[in-house]
PDB file of N, CA and C in Angstrom:
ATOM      1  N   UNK A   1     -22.623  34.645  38.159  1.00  0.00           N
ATOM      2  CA  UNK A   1     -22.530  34.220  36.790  1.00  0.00           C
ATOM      3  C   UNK A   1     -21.179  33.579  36.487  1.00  0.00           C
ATOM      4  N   UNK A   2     -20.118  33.729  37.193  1.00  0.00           N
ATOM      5  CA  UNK A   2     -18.667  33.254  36.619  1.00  0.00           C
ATOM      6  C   UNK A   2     -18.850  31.723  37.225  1.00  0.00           C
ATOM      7  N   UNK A   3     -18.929  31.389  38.148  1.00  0.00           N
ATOM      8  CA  UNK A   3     -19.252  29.848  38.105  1.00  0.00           C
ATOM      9  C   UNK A   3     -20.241  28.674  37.119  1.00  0.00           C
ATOM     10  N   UNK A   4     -20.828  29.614  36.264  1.00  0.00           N
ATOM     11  CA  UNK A   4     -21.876  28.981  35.428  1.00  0.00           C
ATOM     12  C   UNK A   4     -20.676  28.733  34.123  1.00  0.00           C
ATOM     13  N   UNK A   5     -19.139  29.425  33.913  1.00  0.00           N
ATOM     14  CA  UNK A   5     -18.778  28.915  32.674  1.00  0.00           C
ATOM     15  C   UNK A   5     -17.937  27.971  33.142  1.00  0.00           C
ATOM     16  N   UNK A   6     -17.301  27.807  33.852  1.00  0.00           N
ATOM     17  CA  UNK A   6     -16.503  26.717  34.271  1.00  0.00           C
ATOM     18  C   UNK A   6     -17.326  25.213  34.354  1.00  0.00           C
ATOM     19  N   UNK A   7     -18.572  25.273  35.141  1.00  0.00           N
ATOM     20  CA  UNK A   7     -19.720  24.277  34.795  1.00  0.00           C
ATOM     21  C   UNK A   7     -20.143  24.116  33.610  1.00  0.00           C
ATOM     22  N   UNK A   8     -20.268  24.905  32.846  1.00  0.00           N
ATOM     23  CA  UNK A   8     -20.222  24.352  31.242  1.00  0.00           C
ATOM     24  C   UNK A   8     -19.954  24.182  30.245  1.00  0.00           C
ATOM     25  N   UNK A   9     -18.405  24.513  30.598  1.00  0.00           N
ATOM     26  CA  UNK A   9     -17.504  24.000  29.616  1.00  0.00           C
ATOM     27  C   UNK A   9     -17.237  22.334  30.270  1.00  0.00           C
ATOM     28  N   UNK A  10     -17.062  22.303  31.810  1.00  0.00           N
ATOM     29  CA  UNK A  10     -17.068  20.417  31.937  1.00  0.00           C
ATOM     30  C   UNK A  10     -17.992  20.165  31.219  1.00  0.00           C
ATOM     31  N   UNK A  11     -19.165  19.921  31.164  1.00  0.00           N
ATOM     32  CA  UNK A  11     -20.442  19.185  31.272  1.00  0.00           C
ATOM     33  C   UNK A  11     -20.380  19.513  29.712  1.00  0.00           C
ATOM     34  N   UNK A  12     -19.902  19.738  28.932  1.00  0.00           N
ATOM     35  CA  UNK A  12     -19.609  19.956  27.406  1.00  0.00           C
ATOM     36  C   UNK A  12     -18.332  19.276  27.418  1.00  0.00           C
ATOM     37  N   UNK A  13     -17.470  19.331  27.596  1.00  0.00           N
ATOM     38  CA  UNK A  13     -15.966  18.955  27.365  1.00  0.00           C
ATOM     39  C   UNK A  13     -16.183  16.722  27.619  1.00  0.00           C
ATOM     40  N   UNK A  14     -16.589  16.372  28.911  1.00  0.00           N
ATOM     41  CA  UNK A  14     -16.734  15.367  29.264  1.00  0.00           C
ATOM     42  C   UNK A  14     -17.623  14.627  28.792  1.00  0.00           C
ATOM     43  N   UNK A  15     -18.441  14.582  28.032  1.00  0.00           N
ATOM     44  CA  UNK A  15     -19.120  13.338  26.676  1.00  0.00           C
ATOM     45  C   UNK A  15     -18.042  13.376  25.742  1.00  0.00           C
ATOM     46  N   UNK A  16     -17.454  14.117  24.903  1.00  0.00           N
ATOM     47  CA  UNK A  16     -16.561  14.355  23.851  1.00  0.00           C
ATOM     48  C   UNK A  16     -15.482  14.044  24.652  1.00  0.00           C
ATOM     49  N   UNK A  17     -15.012  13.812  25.351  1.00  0.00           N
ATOM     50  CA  UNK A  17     -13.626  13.147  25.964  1.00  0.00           C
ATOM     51  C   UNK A  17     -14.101  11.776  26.322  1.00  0.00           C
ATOM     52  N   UNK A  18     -15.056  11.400  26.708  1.00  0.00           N
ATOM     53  CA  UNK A  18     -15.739  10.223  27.017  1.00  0.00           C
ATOM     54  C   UNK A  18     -15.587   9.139  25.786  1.00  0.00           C
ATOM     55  N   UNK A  19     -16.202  10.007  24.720  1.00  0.00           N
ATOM     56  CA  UNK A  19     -16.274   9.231  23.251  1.00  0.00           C
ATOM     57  C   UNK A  19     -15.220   8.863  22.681  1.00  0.00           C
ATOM     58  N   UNK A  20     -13.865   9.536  22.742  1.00  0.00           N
ATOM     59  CA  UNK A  20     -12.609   9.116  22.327  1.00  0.00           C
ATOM     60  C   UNK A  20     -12.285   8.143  22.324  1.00  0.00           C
ATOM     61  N   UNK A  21     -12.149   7.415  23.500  1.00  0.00           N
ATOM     62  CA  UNK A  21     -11.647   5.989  23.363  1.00  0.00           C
ATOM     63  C   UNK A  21     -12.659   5.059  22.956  1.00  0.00           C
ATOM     64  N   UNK A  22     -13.818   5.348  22.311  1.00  0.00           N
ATOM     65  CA  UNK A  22     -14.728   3.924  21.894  1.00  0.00           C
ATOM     66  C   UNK A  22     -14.375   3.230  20.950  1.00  0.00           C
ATOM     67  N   UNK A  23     -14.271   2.383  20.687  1.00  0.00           N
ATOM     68  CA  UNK A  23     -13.848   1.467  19.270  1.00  0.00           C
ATOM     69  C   UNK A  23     -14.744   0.120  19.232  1.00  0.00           C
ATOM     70  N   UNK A  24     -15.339   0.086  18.302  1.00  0.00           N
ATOM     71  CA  UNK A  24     -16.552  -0.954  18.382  1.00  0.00           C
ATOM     72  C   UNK A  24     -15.575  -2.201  18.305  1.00  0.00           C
ATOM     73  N   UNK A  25     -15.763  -3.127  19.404  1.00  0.00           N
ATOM     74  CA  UNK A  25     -15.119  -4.338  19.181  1.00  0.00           C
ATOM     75  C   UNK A  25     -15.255  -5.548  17.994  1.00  0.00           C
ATOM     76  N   UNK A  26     -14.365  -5.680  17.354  1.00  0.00           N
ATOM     77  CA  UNK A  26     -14.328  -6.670  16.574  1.00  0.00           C
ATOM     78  C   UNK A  26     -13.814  -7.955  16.596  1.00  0.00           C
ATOM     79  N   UNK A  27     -14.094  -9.471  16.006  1.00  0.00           N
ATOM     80  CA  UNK A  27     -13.483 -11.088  15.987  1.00  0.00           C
ATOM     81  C   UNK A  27     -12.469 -11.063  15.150  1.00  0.00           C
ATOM     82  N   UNK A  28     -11.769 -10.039  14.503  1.00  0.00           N
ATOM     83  CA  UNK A  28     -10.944 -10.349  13.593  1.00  0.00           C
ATOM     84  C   UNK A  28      -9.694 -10.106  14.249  1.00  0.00           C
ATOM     85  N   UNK A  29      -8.880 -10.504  13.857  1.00  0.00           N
ATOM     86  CA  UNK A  29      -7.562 -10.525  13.904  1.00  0.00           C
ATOM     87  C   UNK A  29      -6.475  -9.587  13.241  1.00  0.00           C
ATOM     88  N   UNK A  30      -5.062  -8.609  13.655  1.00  0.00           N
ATOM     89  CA  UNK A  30      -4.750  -7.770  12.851  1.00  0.00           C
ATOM     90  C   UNK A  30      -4.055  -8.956  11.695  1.00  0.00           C
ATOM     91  N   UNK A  31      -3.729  -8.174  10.585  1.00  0.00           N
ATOM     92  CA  UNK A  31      -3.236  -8.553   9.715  1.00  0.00           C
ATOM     93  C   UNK A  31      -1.699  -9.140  10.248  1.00  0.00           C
ATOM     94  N   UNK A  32      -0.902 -10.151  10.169  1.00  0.00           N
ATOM     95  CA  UNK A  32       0.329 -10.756  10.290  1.00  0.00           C
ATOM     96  C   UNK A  32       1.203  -9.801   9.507  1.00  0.00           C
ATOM     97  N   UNK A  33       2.471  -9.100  10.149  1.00  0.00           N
ATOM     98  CA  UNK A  33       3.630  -8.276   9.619  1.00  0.00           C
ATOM     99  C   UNK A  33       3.923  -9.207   8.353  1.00  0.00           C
ATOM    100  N   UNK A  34       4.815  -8.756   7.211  1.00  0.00           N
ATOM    101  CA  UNK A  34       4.930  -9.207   6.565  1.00  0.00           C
ATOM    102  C   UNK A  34       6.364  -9.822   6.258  1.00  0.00           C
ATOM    103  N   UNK A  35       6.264 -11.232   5.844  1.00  0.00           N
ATOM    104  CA  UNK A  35       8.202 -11.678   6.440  1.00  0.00           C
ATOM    105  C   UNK A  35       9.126 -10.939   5.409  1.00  0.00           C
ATOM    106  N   UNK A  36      10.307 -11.281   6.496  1.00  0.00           N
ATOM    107  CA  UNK A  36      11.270 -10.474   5.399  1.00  0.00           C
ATOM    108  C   UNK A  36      12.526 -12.066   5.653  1.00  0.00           C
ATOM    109  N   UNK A  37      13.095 -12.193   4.267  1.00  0.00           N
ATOM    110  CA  UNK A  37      14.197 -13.198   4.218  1.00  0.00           C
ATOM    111  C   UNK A  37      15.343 -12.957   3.409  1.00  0.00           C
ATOM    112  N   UNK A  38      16.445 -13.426   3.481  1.00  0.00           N
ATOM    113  CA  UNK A  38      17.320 -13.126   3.106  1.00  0.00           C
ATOM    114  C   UNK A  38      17.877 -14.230   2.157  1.00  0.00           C
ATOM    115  N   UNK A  39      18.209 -13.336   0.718  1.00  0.00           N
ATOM    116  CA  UNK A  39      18.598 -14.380  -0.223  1.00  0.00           C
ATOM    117  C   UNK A  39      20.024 -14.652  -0.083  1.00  0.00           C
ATOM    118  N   UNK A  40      20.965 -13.934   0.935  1.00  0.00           N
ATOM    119  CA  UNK A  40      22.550 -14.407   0.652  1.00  0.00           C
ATOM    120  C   UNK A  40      22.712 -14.630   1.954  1.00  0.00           C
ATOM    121  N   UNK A  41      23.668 -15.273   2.740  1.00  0.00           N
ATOM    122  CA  UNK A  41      23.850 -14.948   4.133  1.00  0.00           C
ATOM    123  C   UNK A  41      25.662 -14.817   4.179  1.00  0.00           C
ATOM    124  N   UNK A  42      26.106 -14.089   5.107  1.00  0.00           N
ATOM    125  CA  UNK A  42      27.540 -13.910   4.859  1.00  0.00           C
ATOM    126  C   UNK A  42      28.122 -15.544   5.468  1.00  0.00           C
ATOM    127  N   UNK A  43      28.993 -15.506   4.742  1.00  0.00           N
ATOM    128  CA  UNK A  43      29.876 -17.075   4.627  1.00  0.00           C
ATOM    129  C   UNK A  43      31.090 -16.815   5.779  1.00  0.00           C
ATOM    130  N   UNK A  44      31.370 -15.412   6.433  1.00  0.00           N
ATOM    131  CA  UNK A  44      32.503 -15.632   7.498  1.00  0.00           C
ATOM    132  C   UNK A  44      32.060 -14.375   8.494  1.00  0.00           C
ATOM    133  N   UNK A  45      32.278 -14.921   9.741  1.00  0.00           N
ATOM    134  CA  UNK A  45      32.480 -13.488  10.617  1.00  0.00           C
ATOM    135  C   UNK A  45      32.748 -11.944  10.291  1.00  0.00           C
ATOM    136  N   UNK A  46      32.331 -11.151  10.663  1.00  0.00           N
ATOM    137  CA  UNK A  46      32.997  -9.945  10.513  1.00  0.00           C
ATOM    138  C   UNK A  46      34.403  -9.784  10.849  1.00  0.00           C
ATOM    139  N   UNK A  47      34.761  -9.190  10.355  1.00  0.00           N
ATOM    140  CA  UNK A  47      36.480  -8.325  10.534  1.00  0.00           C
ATOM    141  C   UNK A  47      36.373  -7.981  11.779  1.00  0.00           C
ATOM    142  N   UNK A  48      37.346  -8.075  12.893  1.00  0.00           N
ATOM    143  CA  UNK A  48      37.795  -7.304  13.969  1.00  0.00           C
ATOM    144  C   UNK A  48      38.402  -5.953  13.436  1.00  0.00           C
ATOM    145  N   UNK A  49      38.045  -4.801  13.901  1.00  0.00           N
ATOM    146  CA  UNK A  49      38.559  -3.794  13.312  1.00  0.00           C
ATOM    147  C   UNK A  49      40.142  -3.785  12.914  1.00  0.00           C
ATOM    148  N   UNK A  50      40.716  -3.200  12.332  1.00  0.00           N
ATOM    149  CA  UNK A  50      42.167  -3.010  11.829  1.00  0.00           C
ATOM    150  C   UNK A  50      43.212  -4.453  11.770  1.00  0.00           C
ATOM    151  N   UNK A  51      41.709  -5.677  11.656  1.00  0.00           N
ATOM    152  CA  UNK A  51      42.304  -7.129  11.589  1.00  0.00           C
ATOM    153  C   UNK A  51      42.522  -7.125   9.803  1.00  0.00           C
ATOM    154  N   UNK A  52      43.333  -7.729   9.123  1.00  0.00           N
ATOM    155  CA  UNK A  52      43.751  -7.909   7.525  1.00  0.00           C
ATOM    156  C   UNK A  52      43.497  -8.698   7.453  1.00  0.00           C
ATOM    157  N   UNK A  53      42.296  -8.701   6.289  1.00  0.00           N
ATOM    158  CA  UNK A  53      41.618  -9.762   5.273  1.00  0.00           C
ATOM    159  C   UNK A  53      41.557  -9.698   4.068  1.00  0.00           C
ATOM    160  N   UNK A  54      41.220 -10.629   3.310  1.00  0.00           N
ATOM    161  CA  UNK A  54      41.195 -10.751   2.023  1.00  0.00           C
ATOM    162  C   UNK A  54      40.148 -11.494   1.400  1.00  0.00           C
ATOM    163  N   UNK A  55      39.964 -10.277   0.738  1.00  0.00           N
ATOM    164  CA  UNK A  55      38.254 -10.805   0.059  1.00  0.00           C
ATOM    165  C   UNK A  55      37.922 -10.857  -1.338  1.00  0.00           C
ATOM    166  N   UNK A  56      37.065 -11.713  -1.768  1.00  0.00           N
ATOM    167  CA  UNK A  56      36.853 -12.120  -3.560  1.00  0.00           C
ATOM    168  C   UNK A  56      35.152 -11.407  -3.471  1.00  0.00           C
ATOM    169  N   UNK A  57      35.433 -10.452  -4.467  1.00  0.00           N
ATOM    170  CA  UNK A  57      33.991  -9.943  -4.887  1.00  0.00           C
ATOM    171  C   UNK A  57      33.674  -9.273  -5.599  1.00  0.00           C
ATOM    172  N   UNK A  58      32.741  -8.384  -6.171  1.00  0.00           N
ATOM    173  CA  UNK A  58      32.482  -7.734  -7.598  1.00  0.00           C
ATOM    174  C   UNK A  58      32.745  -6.127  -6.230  1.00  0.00           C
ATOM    175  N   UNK A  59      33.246  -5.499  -7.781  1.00  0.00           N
ATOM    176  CA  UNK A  59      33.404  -4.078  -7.388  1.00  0.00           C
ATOM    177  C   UNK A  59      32.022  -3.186  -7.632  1.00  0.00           C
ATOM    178  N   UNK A  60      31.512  -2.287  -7.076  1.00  0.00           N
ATOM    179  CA  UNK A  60      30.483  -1.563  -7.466  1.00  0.00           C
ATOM    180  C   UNK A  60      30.905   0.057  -7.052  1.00  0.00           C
ATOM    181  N   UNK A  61      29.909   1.062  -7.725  1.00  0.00           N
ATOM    182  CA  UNK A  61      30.181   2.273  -7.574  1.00  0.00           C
ATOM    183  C   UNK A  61      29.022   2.212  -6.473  1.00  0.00           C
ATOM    184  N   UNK A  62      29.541   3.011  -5.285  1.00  0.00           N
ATOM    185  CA  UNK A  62      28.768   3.681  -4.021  1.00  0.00           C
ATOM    186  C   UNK A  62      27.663   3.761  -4.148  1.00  0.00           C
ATOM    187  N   UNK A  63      26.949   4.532  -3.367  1.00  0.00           N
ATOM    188  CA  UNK A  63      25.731   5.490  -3.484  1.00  0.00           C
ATOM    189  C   UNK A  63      26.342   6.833  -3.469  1.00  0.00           C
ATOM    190  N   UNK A  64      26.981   7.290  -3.397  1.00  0.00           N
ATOM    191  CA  UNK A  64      27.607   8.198  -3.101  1.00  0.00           C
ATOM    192  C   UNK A  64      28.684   8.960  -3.850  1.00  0.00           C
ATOM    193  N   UNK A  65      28.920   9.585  -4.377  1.00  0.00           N
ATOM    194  CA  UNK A  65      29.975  10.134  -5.580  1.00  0.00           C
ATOM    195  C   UNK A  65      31.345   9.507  -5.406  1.00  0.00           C
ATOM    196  N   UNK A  66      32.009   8.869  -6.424  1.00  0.00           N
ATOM    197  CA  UNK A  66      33.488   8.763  -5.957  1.00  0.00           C
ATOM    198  C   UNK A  66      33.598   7.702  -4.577  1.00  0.00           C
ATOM    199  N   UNK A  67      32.915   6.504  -4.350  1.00  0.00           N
ATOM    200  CA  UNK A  67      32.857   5.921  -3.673  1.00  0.00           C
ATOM    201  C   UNK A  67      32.988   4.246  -4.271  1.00  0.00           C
ATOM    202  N   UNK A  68      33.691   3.658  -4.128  1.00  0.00           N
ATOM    203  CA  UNK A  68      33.613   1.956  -4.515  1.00  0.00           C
ATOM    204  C   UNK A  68      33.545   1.216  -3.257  1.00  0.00           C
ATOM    205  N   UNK A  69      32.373   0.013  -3.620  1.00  0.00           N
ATOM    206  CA  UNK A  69      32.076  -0.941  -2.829  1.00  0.00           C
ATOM    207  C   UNK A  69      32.298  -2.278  -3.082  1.00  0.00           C
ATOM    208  N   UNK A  70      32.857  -3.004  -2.362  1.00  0.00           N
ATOM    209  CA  UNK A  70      33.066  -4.379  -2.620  1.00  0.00           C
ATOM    210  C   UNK A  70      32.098  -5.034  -2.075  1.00  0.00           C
ATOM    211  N   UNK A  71      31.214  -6.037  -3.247  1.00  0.00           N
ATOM    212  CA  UNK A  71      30.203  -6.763  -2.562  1.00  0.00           C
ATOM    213  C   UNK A  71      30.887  -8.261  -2.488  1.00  0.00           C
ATOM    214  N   UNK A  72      31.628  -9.103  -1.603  1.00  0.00           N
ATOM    215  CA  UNK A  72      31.687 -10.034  -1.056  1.00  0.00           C
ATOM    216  C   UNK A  72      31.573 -10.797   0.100  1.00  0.00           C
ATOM    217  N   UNK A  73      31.069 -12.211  -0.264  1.00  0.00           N
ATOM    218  CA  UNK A  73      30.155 -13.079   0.932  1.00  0.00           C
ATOM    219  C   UNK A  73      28.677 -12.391   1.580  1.00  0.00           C
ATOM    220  N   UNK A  74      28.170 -11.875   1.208  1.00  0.00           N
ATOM    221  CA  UNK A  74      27.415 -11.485   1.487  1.00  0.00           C
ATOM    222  C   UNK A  74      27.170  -9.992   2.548  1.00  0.00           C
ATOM    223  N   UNK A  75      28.776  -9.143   2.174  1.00  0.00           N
ATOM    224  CA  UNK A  75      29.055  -8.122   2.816  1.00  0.00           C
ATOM    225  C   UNK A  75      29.241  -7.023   2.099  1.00  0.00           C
ATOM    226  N   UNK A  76      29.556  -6.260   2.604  1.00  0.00           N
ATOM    227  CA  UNK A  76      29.804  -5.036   1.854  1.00  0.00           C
ATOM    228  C   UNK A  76      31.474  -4.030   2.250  1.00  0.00           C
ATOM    229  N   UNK A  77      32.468  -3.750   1.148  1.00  0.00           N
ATOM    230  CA  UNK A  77      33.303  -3.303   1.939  1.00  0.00           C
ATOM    231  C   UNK A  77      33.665  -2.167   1.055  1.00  0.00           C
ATOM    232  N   UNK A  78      33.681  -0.736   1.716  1.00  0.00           N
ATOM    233  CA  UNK A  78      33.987   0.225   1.682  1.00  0.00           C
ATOM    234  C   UNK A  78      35.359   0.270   1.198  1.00  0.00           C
ATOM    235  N   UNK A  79      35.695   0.615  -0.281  1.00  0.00           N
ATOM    236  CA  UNK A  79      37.143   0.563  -0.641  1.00  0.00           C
ATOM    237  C   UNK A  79      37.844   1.933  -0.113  1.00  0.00           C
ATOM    238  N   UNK A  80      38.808   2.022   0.241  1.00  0.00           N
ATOM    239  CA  UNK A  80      39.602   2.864   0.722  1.00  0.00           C
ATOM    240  C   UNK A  80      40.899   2.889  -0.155  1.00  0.00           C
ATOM    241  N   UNK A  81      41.771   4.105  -0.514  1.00  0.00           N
ATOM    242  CA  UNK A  81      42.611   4.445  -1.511  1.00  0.00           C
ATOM    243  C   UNK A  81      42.680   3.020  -2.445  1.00  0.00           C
ATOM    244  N   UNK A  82      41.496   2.474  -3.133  1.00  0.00           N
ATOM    245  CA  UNK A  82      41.361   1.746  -4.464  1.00  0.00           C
ATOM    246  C   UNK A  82      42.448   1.920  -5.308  1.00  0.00           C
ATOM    247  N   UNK A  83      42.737   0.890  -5.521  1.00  0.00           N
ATOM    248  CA  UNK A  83      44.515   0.711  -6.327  1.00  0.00           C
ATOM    249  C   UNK A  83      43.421   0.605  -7.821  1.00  0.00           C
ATOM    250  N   UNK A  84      44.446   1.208  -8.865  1.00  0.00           N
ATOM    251  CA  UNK A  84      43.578   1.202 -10.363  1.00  0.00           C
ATOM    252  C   UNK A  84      42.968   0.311 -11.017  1.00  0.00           C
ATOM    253  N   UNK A  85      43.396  -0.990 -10.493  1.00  0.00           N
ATOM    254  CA  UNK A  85      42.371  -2.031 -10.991  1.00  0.00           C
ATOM    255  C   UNK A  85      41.303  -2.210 -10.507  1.00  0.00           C
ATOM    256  N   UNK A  86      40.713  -1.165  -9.827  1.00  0.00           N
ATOM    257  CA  UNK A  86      39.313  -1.757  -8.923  1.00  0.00           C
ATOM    258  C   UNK A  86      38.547  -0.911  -9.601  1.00  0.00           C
ATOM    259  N   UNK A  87      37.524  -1.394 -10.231  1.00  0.00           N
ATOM    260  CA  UNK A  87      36.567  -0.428 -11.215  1.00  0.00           C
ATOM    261  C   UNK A  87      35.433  -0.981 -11.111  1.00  0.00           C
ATOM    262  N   UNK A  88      34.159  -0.191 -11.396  1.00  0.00           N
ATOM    263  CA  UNK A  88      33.066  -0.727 -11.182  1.00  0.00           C
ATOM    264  C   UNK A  88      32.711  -2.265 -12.357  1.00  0.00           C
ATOM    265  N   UNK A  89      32.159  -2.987 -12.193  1.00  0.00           N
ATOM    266  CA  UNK A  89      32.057  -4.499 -12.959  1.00  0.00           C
ATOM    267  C   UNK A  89      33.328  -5.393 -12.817  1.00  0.00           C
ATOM    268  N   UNK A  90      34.081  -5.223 -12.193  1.00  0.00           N
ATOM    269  CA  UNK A  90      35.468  -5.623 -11.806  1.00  0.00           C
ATOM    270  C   UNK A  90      35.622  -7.064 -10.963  1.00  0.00           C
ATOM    271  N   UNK A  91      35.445  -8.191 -11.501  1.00  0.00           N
ATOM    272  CA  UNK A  91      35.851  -9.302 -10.164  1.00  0.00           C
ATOM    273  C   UNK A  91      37.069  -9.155  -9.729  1.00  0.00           C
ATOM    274  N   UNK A  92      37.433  -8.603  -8.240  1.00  0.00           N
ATOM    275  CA  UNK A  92      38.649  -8.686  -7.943  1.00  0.00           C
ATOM    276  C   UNK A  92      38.833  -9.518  -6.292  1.00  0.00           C
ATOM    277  N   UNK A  93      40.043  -9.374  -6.153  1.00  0.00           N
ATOM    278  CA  UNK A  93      40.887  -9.809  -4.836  1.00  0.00           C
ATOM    279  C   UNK A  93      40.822  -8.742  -4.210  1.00  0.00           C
ATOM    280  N   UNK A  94      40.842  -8.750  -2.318  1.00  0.00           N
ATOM    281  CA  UNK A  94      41.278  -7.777  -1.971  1.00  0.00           C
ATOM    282  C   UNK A  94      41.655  -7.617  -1.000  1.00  0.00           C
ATOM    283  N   UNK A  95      43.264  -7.230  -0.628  1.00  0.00           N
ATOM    284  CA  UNK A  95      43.803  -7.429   0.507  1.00  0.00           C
ATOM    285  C   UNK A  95      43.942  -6.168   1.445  1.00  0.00           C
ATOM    286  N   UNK A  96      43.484  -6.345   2.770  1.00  0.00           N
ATOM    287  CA  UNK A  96      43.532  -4.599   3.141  1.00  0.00           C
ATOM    288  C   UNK A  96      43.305  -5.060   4.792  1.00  0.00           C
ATOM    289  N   UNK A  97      42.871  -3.535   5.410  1.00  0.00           N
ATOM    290  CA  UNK A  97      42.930  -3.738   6.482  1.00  0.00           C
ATOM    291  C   UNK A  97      41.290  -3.060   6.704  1.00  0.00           C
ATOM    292  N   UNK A  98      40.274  -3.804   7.880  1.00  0.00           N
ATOM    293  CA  UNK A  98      39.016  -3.200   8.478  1.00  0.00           C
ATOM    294  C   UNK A  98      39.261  -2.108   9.262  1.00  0.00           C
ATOM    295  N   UNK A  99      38.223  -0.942   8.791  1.00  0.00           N
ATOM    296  CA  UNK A  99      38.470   0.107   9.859  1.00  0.00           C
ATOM    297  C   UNK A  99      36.857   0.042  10.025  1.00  0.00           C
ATOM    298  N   UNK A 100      35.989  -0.519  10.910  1.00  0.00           N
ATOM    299  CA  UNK A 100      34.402  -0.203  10.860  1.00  0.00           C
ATOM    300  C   UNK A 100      34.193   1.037  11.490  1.00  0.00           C
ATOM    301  N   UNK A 101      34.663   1.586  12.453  1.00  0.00           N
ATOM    302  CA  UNK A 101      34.534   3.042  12.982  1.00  0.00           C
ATOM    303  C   UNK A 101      34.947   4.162  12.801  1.00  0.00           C
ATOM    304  N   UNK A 102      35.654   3.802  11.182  1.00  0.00           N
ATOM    305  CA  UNK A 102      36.069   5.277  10.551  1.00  0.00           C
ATOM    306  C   UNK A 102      34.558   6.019  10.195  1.00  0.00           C
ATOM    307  N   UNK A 103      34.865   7.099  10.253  1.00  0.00           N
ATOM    308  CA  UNK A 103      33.648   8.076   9.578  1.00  0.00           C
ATOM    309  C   UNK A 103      33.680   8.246   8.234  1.00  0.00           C
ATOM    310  N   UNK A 104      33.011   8.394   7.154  1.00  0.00           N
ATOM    311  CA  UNK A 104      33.316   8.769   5.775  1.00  0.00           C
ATOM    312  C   UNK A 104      32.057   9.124   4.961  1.00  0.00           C
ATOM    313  N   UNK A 105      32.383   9.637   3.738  1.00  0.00           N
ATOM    314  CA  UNK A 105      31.356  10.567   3.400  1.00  0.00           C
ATOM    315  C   UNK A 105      30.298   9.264   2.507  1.00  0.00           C
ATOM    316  N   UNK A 106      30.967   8.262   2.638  1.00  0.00           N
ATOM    317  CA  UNK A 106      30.199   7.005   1.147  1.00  0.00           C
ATOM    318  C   UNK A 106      29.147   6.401   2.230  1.00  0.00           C
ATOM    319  N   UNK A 107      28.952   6.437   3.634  1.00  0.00           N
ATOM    320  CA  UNK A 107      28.358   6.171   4.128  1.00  0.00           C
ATOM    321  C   UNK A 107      27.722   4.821   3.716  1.00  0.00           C
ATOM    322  N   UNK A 108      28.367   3.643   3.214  1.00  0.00           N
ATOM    323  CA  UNK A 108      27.916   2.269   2.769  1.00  0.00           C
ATOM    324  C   UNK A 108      29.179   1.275   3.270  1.00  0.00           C
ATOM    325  N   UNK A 109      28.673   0.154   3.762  1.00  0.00           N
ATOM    326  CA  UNK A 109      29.947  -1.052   3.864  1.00  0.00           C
ATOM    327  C   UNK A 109      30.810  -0.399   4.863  1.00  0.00           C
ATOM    328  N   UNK A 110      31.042  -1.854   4.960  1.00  0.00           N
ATOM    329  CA  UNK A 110      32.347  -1.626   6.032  1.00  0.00           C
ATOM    330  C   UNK A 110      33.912  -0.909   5.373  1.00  0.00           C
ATOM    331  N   UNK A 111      34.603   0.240   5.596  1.00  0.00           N
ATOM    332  CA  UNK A 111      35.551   0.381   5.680  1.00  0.00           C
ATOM    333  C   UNK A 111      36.449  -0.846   5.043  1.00  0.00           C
ATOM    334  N   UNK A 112      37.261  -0.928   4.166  1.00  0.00           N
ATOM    335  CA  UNK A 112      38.680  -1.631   4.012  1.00  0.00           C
ATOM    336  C   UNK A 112      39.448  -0.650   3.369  1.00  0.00           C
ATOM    337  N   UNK A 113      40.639  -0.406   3.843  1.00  0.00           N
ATOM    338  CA  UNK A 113      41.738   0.519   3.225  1.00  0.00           C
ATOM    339  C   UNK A 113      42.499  -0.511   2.782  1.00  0.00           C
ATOM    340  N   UNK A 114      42.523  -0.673   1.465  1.00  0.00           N
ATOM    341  CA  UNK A 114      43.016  -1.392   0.335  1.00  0.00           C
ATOM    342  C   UNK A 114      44.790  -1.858   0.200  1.00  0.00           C
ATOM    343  N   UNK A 115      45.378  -2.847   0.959  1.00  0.00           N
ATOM    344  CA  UNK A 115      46.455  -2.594   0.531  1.00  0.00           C
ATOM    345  C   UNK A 115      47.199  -3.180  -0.926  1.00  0.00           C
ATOM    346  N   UNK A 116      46.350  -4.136  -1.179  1.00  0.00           N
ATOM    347  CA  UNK A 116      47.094  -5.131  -2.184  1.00  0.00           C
ATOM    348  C   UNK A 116      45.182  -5.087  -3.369  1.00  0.00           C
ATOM    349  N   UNK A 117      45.094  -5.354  -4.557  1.00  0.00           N
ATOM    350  CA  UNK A 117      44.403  -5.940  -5.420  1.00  0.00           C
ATOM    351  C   UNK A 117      44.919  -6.304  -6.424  1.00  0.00           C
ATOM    352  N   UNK A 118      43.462  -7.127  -7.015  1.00  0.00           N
ATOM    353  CA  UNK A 118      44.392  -7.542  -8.678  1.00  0.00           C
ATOM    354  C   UNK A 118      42.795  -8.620  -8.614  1.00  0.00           C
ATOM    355  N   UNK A 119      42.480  -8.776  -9.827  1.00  0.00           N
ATOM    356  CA  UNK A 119      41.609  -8.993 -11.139  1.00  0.00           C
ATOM    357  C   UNK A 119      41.413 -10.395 -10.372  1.00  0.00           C
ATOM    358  N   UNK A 120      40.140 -11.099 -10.344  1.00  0.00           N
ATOM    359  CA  UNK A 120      39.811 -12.384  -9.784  1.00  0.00           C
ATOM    360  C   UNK A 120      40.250 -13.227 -10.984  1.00  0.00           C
TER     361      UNK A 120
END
């Protein structure tokens, strides 16, 4: 009798494993991904890390508590010790240095530790 369950659990198991992969073939075609485009494109290279640049752009508050972002050329830069004129709605200047491989809690934009600003 013990060889009769091993024989019929295959002979049960193997139609139902059989059937899995059927998929009635169809002429249609999948649907095309859907495009994605970009309305700004950045106007200069990235920063070499700890290279000093200076950038024109609106100030914004983070995602993140206590965080300011500079949106210029089509980038994003992580303000670092923000001198008092940099406030959120703010067109400003901004002279500093790239750090892209610092760690930080604003988790947005590239790093700039701020050395110089002032009002566009």
């Amino acid at each position: 009798m013990r060889p009769f369950v091993p024989a019929a659990a295959t002979a049960v198991a193997l139609p139902l494993l059989a059937a899995c992969g059927d998929t009635p073939p169809t002429d249609r075609m999948p649907p095309a991904p859907p495009s994605v485009s970009s309305t700004t494109t950045p106007t200069s290279p990235p920063a070499k890390p700890g290279e000093e640049i200076t950038v024109r752009g609106t100030v914004a508050s983070g995602v993140e508590p206590n965080c300011l972002v500079l949106s210029a050329g089509g980038r994003e830069y992580l303000l670092l010790e923000p001198e008092p004129v940099l406030k959120p709605g703010v067109q400003a200047v901004v002279r500093g240095r790239t750090h892209p491989n610092q760690a930080t809690t604003c988790m947005q934009g590239t790093p700039l530790r701020v050395l110089d600003a002032w009002r566009a």
